[in-house]
N, C-alpha and C. Protein backbone atom coordinates (compact mmCIF):
# COMPACT_ATOMS: atom_id res chain seq x y z
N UNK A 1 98.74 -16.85 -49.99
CA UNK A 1 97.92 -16.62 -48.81
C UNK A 1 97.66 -17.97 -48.14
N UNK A 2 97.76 -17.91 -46.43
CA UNK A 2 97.31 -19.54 -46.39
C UNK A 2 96.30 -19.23 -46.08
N UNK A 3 95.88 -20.82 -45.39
CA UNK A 3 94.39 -20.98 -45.13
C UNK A 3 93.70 -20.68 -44.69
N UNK A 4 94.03 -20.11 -43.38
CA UNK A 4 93.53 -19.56 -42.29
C UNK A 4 93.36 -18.04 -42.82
N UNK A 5 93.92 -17.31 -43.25
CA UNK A 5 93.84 -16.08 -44.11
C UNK A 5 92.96 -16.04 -45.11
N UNK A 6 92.88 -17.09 -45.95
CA UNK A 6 91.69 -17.23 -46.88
C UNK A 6 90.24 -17.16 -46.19
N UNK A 7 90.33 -18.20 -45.31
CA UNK A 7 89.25 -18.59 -44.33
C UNK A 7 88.65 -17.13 -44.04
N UNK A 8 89.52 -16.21 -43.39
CA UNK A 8 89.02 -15.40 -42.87
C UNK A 8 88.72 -14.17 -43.99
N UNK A 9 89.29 -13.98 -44.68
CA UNK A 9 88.96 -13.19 -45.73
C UNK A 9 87.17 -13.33 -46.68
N UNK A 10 87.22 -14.71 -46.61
CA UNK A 10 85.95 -15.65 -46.52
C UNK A 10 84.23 -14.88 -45.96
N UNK A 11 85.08 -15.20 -44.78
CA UNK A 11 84.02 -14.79 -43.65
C UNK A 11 83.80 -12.86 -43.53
N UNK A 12 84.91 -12.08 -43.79
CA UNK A 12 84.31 -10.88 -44.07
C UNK A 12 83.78 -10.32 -45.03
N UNK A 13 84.00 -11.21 -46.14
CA UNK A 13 83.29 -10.99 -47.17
C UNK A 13 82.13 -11.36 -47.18
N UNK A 14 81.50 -12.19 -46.61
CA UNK A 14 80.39 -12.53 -46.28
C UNK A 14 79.51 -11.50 -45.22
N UNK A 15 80.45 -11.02 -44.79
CA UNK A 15 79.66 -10.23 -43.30
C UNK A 15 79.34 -8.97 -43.88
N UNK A 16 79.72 -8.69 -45.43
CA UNK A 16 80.11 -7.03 -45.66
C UNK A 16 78.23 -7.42 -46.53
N UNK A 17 77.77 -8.32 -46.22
CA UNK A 17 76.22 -7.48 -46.95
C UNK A 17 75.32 -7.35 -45.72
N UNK A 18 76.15 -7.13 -44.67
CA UNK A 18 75.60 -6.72 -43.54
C UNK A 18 75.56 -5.26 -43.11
N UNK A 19 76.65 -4.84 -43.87
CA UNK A 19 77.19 -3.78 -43.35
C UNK A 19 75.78 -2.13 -43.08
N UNK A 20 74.79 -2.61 -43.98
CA UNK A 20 73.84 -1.75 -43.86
C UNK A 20 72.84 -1.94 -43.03
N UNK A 21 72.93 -2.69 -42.15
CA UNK A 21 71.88 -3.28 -40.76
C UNK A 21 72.15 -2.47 -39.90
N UNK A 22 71.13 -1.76 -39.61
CA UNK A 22 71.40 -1.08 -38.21
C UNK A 22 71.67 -2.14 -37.58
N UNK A 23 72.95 -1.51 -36.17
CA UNK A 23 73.05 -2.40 -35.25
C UNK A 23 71.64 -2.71 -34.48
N UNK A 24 70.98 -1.81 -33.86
CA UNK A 24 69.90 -2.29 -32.84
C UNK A 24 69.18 -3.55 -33.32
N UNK A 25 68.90 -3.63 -35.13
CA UNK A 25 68.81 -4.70 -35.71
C UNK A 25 69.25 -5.66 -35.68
N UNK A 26 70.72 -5.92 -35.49
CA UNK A 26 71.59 -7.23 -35.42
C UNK A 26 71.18 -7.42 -33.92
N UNK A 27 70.82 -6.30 -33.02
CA UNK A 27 71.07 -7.44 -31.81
C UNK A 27 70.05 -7.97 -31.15
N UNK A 28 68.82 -7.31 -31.93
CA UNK A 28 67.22 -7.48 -31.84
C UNK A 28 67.32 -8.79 -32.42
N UNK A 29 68.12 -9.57 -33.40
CA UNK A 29 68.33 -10.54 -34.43
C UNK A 29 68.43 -11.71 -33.73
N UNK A 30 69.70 -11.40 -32.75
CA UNK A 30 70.73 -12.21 -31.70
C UNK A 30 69.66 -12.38 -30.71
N UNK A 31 69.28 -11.30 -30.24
CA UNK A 31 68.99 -12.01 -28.97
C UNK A 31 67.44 -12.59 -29.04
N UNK A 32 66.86 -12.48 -30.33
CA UNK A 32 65.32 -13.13 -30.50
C UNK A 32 65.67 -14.55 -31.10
N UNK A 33 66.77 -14.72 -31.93
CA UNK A 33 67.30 -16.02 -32.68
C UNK A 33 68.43 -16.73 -32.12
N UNK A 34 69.41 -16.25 -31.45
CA UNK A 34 70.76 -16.91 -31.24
C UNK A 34 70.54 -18.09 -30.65
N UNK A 35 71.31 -19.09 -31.09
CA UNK A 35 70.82 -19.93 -29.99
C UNK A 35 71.45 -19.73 -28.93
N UNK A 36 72.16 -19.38 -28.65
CA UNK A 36 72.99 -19.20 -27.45
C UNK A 36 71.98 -18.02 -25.83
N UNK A 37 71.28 -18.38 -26.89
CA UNK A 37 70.04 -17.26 -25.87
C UNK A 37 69.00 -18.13 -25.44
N UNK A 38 69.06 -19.14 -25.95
CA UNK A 38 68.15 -20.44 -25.32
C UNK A 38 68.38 -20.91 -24.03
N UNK A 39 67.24 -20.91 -23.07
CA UNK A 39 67.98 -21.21 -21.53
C UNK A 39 68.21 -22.68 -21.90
N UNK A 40 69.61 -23.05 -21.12
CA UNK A 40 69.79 -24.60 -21.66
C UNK A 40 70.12 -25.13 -19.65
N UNK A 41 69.57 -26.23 -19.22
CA UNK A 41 70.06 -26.91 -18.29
C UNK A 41 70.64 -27.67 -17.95
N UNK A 42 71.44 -27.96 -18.97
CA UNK A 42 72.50 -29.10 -18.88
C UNK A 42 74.11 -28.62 -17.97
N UNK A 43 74.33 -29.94 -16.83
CA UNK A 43 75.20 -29.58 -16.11
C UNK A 43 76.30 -30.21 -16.59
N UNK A 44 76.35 -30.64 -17.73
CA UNK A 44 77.66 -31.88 -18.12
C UNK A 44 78.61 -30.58 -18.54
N UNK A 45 79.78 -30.95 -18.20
CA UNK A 45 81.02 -30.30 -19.18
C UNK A 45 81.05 -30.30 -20.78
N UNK A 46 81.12 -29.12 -21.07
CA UNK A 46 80.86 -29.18 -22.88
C UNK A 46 82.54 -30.30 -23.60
N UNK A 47 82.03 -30.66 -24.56
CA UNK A 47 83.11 -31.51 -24.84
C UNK A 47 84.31 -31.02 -25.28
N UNK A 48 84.14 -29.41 -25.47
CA UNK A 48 85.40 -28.91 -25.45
C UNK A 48 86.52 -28.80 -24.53
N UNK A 49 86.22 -29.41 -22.95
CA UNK A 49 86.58 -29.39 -21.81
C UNK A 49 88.12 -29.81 -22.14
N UNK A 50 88.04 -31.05 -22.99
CA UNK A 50 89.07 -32.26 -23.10
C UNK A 50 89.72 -31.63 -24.51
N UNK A 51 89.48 -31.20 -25.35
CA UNK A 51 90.34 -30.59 -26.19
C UNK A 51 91.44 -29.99 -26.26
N UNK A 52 92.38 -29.89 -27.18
CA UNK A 52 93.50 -29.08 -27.51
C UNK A 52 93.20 -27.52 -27.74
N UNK A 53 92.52 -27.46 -28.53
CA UNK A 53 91.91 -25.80 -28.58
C UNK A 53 90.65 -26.02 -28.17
N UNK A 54 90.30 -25.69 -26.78
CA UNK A 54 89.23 -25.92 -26.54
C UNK A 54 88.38 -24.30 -26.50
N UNK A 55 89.01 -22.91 -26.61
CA UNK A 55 88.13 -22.13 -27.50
C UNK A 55 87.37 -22.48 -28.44
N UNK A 56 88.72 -22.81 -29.33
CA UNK A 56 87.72 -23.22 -30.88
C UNK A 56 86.78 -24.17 -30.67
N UNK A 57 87.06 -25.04 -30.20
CA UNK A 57 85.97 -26.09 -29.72
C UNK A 57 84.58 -25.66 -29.27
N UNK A 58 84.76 -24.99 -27.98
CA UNK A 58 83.69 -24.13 -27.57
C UNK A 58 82.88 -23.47 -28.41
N UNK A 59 83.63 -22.67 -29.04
CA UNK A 59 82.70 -21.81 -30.24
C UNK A 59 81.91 -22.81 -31.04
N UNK A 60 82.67 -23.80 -31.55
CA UNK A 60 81.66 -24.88 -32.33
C UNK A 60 80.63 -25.59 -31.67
N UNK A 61 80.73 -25.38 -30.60
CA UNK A 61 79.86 -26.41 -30.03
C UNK A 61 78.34 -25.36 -29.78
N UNK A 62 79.16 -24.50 -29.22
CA UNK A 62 78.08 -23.65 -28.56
C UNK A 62 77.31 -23.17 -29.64
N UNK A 63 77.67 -23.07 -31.10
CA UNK A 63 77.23 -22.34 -31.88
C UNK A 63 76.52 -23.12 -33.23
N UNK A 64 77.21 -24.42 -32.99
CA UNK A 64 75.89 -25.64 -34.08
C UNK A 64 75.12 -25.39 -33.97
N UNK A 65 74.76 -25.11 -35.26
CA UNK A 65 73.22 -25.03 -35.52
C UNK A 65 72.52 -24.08 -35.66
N UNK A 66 73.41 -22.81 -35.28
CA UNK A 66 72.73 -21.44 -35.17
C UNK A 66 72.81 -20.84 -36.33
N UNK A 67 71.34 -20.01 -36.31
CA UNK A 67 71.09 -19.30 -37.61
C UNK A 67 71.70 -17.71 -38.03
N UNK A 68 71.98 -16.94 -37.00
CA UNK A 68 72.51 -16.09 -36.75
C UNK A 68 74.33 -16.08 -36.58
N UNK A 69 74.37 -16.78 -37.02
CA UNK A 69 76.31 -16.68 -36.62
C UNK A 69 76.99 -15.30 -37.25
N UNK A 70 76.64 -14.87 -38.54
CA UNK A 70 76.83 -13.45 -38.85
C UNK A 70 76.55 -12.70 -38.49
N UNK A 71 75.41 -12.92 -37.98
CA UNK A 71 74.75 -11.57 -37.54
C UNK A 71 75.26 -10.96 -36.03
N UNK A 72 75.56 -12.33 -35.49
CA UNK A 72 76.22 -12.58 -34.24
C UNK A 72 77.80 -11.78 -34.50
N UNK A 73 78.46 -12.03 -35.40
CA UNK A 73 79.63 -11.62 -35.65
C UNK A 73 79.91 -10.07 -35.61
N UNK A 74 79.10 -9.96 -36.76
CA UNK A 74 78.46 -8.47 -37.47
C UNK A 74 78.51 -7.50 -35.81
N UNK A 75 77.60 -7.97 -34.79
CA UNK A 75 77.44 -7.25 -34.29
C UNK A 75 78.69 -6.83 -32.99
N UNK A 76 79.25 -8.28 -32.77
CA UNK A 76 80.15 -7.96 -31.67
C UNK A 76 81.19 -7.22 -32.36
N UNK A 77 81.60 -7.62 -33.84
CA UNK A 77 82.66 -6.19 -34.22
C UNK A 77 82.59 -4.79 -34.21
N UNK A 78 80.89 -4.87 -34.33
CA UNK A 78 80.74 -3.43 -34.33
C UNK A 78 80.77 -2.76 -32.43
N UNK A 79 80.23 -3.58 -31.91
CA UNK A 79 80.28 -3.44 -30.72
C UNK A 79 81.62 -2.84 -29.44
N UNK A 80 82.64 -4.52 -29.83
CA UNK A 80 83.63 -4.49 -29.02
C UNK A 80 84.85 -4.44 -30.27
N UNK A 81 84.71 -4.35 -31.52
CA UNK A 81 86.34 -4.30 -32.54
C UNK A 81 87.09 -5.40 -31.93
N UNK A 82 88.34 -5.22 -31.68
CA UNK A 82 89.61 -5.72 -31.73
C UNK A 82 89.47 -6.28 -30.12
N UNK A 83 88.12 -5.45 -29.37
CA UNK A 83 88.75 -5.98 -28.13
C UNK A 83 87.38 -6.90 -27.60
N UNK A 84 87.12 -7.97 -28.37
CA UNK A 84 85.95 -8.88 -28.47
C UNK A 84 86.75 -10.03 -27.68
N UNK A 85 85.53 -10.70 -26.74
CA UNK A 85 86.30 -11.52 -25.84
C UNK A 85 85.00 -12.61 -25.98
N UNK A 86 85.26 -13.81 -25.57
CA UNK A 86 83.94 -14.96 -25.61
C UNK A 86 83.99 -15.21 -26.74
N UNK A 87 82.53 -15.87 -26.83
CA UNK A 87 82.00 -16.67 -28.26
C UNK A 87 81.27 -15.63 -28.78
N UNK A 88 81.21 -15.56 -30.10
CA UNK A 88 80.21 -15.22 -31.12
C UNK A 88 80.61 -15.71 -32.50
N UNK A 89 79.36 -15.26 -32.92
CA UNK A 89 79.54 -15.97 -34.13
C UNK A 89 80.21 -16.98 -34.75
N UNK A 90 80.14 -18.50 -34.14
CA UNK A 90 80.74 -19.64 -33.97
C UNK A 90 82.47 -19.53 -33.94
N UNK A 91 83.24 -18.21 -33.90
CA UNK A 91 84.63 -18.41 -33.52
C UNK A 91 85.07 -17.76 -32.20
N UNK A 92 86.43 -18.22 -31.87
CA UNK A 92 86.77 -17.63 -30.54
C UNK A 92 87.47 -16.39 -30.61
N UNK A 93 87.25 -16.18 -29.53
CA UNK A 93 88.15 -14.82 -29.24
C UNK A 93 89.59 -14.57 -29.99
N UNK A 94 90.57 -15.29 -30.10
CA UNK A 94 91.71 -15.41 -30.93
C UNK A 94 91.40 -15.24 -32.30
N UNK A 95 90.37 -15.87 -33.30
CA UNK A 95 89.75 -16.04 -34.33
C UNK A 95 89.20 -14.95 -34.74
N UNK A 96 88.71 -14.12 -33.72
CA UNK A 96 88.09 -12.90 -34.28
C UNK A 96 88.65 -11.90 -33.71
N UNK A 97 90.09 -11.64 -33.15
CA UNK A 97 90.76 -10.92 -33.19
C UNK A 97 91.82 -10.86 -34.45
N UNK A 98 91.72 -11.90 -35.18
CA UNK A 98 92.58 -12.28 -36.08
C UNK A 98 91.29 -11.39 -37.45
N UNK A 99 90.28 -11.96 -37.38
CA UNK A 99 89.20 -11.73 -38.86
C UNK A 99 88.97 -10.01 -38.50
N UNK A 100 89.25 -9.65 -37.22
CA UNK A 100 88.74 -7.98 -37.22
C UNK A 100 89.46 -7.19 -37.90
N UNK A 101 90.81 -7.03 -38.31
CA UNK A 101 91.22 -6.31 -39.36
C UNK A 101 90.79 -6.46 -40.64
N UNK A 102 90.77 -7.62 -41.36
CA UNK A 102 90.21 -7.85 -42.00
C UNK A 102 88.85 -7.33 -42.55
N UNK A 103 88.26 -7.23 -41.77
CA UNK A 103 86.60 -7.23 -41.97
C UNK A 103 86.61 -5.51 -41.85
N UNK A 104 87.42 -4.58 -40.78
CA UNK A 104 87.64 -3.30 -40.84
C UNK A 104 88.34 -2.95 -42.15
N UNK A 105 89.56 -3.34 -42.74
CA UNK A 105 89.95 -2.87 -43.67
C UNK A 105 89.03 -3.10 -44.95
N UNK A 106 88.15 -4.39 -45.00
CA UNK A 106 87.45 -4.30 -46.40
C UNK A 106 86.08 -3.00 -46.07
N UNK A 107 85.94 -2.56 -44.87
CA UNK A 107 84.78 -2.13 -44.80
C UNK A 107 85.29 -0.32 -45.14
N UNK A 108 86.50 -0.12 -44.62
CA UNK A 108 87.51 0.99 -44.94
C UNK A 108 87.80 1.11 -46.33
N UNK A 109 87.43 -0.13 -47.02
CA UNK A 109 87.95 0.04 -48.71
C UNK A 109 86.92 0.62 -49.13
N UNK A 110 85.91 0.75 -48.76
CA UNK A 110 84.58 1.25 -49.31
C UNK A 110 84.41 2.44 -48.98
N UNK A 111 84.95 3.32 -47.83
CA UNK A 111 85.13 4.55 -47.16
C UNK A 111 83.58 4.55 -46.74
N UNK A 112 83.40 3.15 -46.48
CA UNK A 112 81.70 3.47 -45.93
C UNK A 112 81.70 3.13 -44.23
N UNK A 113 80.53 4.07 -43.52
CA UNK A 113 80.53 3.31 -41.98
C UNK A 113 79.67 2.41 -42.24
N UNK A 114 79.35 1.47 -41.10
CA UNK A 114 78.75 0.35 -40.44
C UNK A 114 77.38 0.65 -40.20
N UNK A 115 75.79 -0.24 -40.37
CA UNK A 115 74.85 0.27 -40.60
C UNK A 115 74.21 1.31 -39.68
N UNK A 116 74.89 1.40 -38.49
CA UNK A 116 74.69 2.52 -37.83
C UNK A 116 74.61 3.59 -37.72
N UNK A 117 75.66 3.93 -38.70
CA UNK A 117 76.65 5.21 -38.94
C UNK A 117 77.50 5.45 -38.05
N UNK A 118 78.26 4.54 -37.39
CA UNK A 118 79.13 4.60 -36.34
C UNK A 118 80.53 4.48 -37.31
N UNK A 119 81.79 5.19 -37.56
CA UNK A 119 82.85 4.44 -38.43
C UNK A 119 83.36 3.34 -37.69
N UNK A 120 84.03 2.36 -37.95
CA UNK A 120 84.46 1.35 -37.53
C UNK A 120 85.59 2.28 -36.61
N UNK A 121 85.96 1.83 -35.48
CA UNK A 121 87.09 1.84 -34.67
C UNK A 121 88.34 1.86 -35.50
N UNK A 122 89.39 2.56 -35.26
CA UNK A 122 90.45 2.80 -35.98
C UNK A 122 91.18 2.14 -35.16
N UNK A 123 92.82 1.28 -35.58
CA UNK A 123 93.69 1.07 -34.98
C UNK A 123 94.63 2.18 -33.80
């Protein structure tokens, strides 16, 4: 397995003691904690501007420091699945189109839904 596969295998395993949160919970979570919900006034270009992957960049930047990054995650999968666009949960859009199978199939190994009772989105 490489790294990036580990990585992500990682991160849904981590997200799966979420799996019993109601959503309205995760986003009551997000939007009282995220930082990304902080009004910020800064007009400078984020330093991901100048980067090579400046998604990934973005996501890190925007997302240092935040306490919610799972929960953040947790919720946009349940939300948007496979078709998640922007930042959350400190990765980009590519990143978590890549970890959403993942995180659906371990949640499918359990034959359990999502704390909602919504089943996860099927392929």
């Amino acid at each position: 397995m490489n790294h990036d596969v580990e990585r992500l295998q990682r991160i849904a395993e981590r997200l799966d003691r979420l799996r019993h949160v109601p959503t309205d919970v995760l986003a009551e979570i997000v939007m009282r904690d995220g930082k990304c919900m902080q009004i910020t006034t800064s007009t400078e270009l984020p330093a991901s501007a100048n980067t090579r992957d400046p998604d990934r960049q973005l996501a890190a930047d925007l997302c240092s420091g935040c306490t919610v990054q799972d929960v953040c995650l947790e919720l946009e999968f349940r939300l948007h699945g496979r078709d998640t666009i922007g930042v959350w949960g400190a990765l980009s859009d590519q990143d978590r189109r890549a970890l959403y199978p993942i995180w659906r199939d371990l949640r499918d190994d359990f034959g359990e839904v999502t704390g909602d009772g919504a089943a996860p989105d099927t392929p």
